[in-house]
Each structure stands twice: as C-alpha cells, then as structure tokens.
N, C-alpha and C. Protein backbone atom coordinates (compact mmCIF):
# COMPACT_ATOMS: atom_id res chain seq x y z
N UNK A 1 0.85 -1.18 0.00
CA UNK A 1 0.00 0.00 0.00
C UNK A 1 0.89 1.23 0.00
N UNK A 2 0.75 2.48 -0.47
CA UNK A 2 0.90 3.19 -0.56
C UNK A 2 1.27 4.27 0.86
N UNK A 3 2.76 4.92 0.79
CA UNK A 3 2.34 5.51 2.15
C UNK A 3 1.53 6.56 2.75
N UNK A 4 1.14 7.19 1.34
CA UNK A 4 -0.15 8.17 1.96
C UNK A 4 -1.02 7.45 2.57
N UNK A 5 -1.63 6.53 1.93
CA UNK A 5 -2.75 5.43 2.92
C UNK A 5 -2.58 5.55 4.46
N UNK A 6 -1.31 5.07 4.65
CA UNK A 6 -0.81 4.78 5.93
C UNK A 6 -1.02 6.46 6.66
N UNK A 7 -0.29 7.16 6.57
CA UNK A 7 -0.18 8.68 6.53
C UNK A 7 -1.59 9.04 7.09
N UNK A 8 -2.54 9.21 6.18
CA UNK A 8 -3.77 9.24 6.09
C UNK A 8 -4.70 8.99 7.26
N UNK A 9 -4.59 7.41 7.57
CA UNK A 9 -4.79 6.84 8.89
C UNK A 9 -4.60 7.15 10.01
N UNK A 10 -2.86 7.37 10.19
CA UNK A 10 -2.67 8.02 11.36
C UNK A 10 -2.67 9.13 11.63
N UNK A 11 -3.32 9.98 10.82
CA UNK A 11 -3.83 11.70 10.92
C UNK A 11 -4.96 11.61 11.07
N UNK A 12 -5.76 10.96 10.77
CA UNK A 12 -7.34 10.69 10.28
C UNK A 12 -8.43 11.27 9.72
N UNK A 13 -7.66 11.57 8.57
CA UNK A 13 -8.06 12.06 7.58
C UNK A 13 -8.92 10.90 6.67
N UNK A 14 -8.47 9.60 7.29
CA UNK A 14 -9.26 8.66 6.32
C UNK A 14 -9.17 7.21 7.48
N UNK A 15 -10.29 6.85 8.05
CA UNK A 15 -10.76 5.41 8.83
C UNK A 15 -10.10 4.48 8.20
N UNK A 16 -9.66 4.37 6.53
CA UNK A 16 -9.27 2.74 5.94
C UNK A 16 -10.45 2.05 5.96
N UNK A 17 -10.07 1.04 4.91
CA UNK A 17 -11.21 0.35 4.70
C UNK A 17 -10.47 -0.96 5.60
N UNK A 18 -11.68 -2.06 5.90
CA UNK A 18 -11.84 -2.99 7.23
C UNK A 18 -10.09 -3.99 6.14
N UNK A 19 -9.96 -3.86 4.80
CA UNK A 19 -8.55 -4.98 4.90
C UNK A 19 -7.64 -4.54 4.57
N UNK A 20 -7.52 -2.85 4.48
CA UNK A 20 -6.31 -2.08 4.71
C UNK A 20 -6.10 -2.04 6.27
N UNK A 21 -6.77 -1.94 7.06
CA UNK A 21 -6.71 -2.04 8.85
C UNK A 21 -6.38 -3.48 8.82
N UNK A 22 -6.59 -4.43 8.68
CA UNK A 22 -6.55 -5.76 8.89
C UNK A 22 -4.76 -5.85 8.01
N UNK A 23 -4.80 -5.30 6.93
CA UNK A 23 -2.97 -5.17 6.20
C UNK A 23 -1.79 -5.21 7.28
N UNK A 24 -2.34 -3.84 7.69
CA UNK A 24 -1.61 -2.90 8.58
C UNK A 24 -1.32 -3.73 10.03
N UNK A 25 -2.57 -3.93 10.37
CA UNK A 25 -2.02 -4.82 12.27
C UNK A 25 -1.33 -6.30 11.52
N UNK A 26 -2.03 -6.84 10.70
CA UNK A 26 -0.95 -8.16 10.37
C UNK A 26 0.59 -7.81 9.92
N UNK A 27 1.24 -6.74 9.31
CA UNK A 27 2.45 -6.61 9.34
C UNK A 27 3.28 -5.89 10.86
N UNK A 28 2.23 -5.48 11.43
CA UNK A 28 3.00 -4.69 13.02
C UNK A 28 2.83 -6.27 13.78
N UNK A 29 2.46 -7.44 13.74
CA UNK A 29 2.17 -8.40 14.57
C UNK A 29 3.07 -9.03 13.72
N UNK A 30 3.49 -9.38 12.74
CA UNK A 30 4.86 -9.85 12.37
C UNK A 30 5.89 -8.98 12.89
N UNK A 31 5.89 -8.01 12.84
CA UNK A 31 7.35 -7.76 13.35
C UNK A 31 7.44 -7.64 14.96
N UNK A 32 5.92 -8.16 15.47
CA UNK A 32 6.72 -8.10 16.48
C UNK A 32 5.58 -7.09 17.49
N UNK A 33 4.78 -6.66 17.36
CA UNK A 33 4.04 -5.81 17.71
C UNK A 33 2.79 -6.50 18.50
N UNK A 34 2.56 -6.23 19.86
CA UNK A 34 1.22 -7.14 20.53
C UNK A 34 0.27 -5.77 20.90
N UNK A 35 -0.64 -6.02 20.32
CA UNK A 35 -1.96 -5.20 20.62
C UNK A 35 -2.42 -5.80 21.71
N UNK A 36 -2.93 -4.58 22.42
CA UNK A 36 -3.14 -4.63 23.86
C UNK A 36 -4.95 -3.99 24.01
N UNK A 37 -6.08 -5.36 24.29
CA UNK A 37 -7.13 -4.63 24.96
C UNK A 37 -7.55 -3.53 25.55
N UNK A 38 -8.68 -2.79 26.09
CA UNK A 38 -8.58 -2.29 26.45
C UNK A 38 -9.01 -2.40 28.13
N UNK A 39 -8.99 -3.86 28.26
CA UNK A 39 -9.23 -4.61 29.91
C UNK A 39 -8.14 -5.27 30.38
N UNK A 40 -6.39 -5.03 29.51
CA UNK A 40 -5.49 -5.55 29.95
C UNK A 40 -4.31 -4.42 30.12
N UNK A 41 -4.83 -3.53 30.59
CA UNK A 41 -4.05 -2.44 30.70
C UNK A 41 -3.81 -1.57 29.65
N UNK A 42 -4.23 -1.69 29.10
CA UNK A 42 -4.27 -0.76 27.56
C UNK A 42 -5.50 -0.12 27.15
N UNK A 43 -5.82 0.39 25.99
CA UNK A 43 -5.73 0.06 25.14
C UNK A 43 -4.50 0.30 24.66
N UNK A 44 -3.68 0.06 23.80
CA UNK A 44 -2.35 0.15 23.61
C UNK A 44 -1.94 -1.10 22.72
N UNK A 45 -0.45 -1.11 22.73
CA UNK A 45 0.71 -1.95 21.91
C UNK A 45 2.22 -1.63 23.07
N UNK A 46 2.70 -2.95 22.42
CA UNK A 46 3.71 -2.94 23.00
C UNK A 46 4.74 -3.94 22.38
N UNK A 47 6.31 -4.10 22.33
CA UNK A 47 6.60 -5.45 21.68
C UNK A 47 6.68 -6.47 22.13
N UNK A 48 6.74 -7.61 21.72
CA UNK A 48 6.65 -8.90 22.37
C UNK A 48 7.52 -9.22 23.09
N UNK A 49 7.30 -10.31 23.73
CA UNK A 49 9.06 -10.36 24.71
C UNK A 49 8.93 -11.63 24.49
C-alpha cells in the first residue's frame, strides 16, 4: 500500500477500509508488535518479549 494510505490513517483524515486495517495490524504483529485490549491495561501496543 501506498504511504499516503498509511499517513492518512494516522492523521485521520481517512478510517481505511476494514482490509487495509486488517494489512496494517498483520504486518505490526509480524514484526513483532502485541496489541493490547482495552481490559489488559491498555488500550495500547507494545513489543513482544
């Protein structure tokens, strides 16, 4: 994808559609990235250990 897309998102200028959001957390959860609830101390991220 394109990095305006990305860009876009995290300004929010644009929600993404449901499998550009679904793109995006599957490559931050490969590298390494754990999304965090918002009943486990988060809502948030953090990296894996």
């Amino acid at each position: 994808m394109h990095r305006n897309t990305v860009t876009n998102i995290e300004t929010g200028r644009y929600r993404g559609d449901p499998a550009t959001v679904a793109a995006i957390r599957a490559a931050l959860e490969a590298a390494g990235v754990e999304f965090l609830p918002a009943d486990n101390g988060g809502p948030g991220v953090r990296l894996k250990t």
